[in-house]
Each structure stands twice: as C-alpha cells, then as structure tokens.
Protein backbone atom coordinates (compact mmCIF):
# COMPACT_ATOMS: atom_id res chain seq x y z
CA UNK A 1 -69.04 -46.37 17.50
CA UNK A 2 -67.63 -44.44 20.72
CA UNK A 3 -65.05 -41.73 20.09
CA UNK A 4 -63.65 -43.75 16.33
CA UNK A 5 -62.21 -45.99 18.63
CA UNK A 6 -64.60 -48.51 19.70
CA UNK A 7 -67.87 -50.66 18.57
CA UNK A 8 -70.10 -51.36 21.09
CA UNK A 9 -72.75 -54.04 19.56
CA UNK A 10 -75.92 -54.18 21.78
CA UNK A 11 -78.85 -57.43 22.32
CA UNK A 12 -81.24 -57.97 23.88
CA UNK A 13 -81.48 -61.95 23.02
CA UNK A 14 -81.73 -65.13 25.00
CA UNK A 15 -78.40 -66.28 24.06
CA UNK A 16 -75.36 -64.80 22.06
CA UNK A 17 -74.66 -67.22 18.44
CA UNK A 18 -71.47 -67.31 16.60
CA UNK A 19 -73.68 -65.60 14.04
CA UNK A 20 -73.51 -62.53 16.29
CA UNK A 21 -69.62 -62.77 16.46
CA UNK A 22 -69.16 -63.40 13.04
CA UNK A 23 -71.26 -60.06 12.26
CA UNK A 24 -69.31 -57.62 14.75
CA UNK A 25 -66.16 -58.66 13.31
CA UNK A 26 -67.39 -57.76 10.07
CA UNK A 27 -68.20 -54.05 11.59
CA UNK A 28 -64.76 -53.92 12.58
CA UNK A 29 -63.32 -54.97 9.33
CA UNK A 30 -65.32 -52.65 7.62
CA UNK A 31 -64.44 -49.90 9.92
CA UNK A 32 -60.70 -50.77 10.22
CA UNK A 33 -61.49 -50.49 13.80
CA UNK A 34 -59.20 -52.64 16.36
CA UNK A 35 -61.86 -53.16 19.17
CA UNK A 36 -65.45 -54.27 19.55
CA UNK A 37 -67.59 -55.07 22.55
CA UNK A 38 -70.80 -57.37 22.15
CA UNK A 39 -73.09 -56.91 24.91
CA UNK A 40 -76.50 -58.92 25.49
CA UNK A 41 -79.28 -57.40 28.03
CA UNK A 42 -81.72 -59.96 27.12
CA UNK A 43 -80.63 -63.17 29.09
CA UNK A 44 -80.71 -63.73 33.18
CA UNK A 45 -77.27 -62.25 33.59
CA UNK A 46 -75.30 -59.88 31.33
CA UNK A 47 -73.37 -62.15 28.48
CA UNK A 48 -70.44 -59.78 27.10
CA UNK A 49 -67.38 -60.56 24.54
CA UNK A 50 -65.03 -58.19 23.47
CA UNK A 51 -63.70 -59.18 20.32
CA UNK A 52 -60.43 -57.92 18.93
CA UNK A 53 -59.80 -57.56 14.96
C-alpha cells in the first residue's frame, strides 16, 4: 500500500493469470481502496495492469 492510496501487487512469474487479477481486486475490496497496480518482473518484458475497483 503506498501513501493509503494505492496497491502495488508485485511477481515475479512467467505469465500474469486471471487468478492474479481476481486476487488484487480482492485487496482492494478489502481495503476500500480505488486503485491497484499489478506488476510482473518475472517474464522477458515487464507485464503491468492497473486495475480499478
């Protein structure tokens, strides 16, 4: 959580599942934060989604 603002949900996996999704929007919910941003390090090239609740 940056600031009670923000989620920032970090991988390092070869490829980002709905799975993934479905558990950062949970965070959010459970937070009753607005904005979350799921990043994965562990493919060739950075794979990012910012997800809104």
């Amino acid at each position: 959580m940056v600031e009670q603002s923000l989620i920032i949900e970090i991988k390092a996996i070869d490829k980002l599942h709905p799975n993934h999704v479905a558990q950062t929007l949970n965070y959010l919910a459970i937070t009753r934060l607005n904005i979350a941003l799921l990043l994965n390090f562990g493919s060739t090239s950075l794979q990012y989604k910012r997800l809104v609740r």
